[in-house]
Protein backbone atom coordinates (compact mmCIF):
# COMPACT_ATOMS: atom_id res chain seq x y z
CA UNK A 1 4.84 -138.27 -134.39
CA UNK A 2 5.42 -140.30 -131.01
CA UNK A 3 2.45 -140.81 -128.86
CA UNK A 4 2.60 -139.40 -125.45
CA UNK A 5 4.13 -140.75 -122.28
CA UNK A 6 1.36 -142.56 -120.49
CA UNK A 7 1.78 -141.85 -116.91
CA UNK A 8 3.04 -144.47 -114.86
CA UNK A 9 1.68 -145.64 -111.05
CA UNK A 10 4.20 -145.97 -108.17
CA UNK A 11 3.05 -147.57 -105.03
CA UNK A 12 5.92 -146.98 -102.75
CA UNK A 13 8.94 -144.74 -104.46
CA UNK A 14 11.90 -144.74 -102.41
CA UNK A 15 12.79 -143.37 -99.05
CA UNK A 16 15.73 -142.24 -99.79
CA UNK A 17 17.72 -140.09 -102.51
CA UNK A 18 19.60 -142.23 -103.85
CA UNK A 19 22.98 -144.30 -103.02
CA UNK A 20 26.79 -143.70 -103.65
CA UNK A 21 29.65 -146.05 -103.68
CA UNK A 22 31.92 -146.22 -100.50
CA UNK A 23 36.06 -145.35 -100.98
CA UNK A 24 36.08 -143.82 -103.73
CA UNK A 25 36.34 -139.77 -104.01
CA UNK A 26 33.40 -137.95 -104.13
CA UNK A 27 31.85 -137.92 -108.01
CA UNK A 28 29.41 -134.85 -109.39
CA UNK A 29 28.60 -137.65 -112.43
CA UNK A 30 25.50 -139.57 -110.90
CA UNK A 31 23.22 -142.20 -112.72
CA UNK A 32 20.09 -140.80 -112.28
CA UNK A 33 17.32 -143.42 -111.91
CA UNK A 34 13.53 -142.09 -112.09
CA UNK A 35 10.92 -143.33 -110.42
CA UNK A 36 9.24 -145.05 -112.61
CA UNK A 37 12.41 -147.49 -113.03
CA UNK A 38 12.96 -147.67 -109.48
CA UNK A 39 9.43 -149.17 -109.07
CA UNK A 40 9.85 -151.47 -111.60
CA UNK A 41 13.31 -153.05 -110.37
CA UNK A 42 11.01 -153.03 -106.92
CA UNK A 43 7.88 -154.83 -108.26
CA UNK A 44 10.41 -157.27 -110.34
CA UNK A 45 13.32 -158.22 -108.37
CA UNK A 46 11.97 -157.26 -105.06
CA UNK A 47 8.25 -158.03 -105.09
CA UNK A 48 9.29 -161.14 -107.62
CA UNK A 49 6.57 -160.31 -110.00
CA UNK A 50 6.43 -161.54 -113.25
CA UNK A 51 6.59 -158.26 -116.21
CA UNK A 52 3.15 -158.88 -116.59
CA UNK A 53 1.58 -158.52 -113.10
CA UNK A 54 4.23 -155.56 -112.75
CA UNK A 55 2.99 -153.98 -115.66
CA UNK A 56 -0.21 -154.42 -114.31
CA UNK A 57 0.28 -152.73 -111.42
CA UNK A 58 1.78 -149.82 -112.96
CA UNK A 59 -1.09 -149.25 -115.48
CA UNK A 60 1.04 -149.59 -118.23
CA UNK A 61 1.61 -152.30 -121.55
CA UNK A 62 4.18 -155.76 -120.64
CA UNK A 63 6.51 -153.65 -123.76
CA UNK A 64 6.58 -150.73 -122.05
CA UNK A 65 7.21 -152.11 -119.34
CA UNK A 66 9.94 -154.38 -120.54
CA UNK A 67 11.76 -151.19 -121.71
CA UNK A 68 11.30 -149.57 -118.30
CA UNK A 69 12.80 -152.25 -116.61
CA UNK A 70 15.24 -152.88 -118.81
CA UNK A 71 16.57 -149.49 -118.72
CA UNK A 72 16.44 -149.70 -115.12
CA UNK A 73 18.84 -152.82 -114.93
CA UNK A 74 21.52 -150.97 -117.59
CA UNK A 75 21.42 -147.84 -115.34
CA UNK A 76 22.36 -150.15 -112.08
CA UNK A 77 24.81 -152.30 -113.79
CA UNK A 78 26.23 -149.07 -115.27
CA UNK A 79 26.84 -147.35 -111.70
CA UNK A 80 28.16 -150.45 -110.06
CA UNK A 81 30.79 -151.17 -112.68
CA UNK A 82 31.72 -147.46 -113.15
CA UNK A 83 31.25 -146.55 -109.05
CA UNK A 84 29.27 -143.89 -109.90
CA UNK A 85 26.48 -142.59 -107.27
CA UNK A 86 22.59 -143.03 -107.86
CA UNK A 87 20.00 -140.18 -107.34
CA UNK A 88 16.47 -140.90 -107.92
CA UNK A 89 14.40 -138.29 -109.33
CA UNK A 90 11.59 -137.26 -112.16
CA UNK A 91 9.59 -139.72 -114.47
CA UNK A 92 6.01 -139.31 -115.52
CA UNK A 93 4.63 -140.54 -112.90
CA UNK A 94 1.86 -140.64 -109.63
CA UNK A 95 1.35 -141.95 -106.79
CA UNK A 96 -1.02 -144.50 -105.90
CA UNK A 97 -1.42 -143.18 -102.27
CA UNK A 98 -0.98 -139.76 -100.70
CA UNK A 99 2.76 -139.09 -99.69
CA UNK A 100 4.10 -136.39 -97.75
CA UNK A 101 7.50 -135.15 -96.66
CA UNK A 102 8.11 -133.69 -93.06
CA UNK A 103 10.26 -130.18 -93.25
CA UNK A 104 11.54 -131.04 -90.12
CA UNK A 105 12.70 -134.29 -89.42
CA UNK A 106 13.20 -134.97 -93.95
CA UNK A 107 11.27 -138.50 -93.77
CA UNK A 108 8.96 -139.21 -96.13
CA UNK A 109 5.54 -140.97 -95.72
CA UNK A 110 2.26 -142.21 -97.10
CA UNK A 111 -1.50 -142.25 -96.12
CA UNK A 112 -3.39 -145.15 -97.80
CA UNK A 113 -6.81 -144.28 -95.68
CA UNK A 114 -7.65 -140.86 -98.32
CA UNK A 115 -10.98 -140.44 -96.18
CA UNK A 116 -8.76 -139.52 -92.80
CA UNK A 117 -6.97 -135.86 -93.12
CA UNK A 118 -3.18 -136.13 -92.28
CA UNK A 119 -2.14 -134.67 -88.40
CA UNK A 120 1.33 -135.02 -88.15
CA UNK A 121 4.50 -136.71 -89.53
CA UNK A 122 4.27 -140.30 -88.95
CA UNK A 123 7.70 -140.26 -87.94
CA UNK A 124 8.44 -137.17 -85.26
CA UNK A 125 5.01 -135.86 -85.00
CA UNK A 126 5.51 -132.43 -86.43
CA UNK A 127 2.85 -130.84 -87.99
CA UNK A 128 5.48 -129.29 -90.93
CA UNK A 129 5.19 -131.15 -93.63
CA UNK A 130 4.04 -130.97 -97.51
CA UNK A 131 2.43 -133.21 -99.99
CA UNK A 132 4.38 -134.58 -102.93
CA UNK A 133 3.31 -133.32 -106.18
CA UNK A 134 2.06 -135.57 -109.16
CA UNK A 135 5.47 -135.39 -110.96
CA UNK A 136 7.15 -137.10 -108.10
CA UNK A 137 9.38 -134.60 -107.88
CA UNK A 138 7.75 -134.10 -104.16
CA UNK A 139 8.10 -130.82 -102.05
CA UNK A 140 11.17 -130.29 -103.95
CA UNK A 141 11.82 -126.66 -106.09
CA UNK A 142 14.10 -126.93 -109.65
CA UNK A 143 16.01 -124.05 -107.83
CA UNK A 144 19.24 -124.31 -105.84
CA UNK A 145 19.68 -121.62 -103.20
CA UNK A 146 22.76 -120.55 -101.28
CA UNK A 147 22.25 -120.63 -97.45
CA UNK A 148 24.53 -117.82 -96.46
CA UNK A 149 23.28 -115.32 -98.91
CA UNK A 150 20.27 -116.53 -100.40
CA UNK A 151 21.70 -116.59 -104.21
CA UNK A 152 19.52 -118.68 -106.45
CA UNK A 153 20.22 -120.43 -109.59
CA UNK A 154 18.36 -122.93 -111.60
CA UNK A 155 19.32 -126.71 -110.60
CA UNK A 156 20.56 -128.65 -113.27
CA UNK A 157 19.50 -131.97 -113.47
CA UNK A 158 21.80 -134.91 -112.33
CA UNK A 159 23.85 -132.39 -110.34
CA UNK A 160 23.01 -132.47 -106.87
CA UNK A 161 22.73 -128.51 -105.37
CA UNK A 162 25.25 -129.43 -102.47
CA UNK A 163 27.67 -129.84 -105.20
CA UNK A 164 27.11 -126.67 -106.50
CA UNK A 165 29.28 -123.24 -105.33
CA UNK A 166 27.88 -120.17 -104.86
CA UNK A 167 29.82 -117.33 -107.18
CA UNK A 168 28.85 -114.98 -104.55
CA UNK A 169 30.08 -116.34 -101.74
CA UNK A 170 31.87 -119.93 -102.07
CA UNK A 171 29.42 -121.73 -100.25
CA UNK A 172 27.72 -124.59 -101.12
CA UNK A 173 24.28 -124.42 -102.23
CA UNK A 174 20.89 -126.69 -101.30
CA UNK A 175 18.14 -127.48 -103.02
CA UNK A 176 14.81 -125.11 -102.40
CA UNK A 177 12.08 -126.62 -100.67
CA UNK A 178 14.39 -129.77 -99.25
CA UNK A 179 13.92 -130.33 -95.36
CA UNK A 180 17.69 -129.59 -95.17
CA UNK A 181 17.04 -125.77 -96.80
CA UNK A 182 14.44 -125.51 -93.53
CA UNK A 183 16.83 -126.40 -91.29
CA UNK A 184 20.23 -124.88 -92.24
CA UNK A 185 18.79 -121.16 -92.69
CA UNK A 186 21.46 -119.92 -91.42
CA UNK A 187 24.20 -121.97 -92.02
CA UNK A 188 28.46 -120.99 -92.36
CA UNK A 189 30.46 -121.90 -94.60
């Protein structure tokens, strides 16, 4: 029987979703990277750590590690040579400081300084905005959701909602909970 995941510490997971590869057509195929790799490509080729001081700093074993990163690198080289996008998502992991996400403007930032309660978005002010969950998955729901008539379906994993179609009505969906789902309420297709 394996042993269980240990979780893994992120200090700053991305700020973005993900990337996808300029002139060529639209792909629903994504490498999906989780967080957990994206740190380690950041504390390795990035930061310019050694495996282990990384490993260190993610509270995990150099081996583990080593496979993390390695798996990391094959997932990159992988959507570069194929031109597929990447979407960052999932992983067993936490954060090392609070991080929040803004429903109205979609940034997303942290608050090192635990002992002082969070006002506003660091970035427009608002006071909208949700703490990311321990999973990393932040404020967002497994649940796509059709704007125009509010059908819901479970999201599948690697497939972003706005690639989805609505069988009701032939719009595209959004994910539940994302800043965009706030905004586009009432949206046309």
């Amino acid at each position: 029987m394996a042993r269980p995941k240990r979780i893994r510490k992120v200090i700053n997971p991305p700020h973005f979703k993900g990337y996808r590869p300029l002139g060529l057509p639209e792909e629903n195929n994504p490498v999906i990277l989780n967080y957990e790799e994206y740190e380690a490509i950041r504390l390795s080729d990035y930061e310019l750590y050694g495996q282990h001081e990384a490993a260190q700093v993610m509270e995990i074993s150099r081996p583990t590690y080593a496979r993390i990163y390695e798996s990391a690198r094959r997932k990159v080289a992988q959507a570069f040579v194929q031109g597929r996008p990447i979407v960052f998502e999932g992983g067993k992991v936490y954060f090392d400081s609070e991080w929040y996400s803004c429903k109205k403007c979609g940034c997303s930032f942290n608050h090192p300084a635990k002992e002082q309660e969070v006002m506003c978005c660091a970035l427009c002010g608002s006071d909208q905005f949700e703490q990311y969950n321990e999973t990393g998955a932040g404020t967002l729901e497994d649940i796509c959701i059709c704007p125009k008539c509010g059908k819901e379906k479970t999201h599948t994993s690697g497939v972003p909602c706005n690639r989805e179609v609505c069988p009701d009505c032939n719009c595209l969906m959004m994910r539940r909970g994302a800043p965009h789902h706030h905004r586009h309420g009432n949206q046309k297709c």
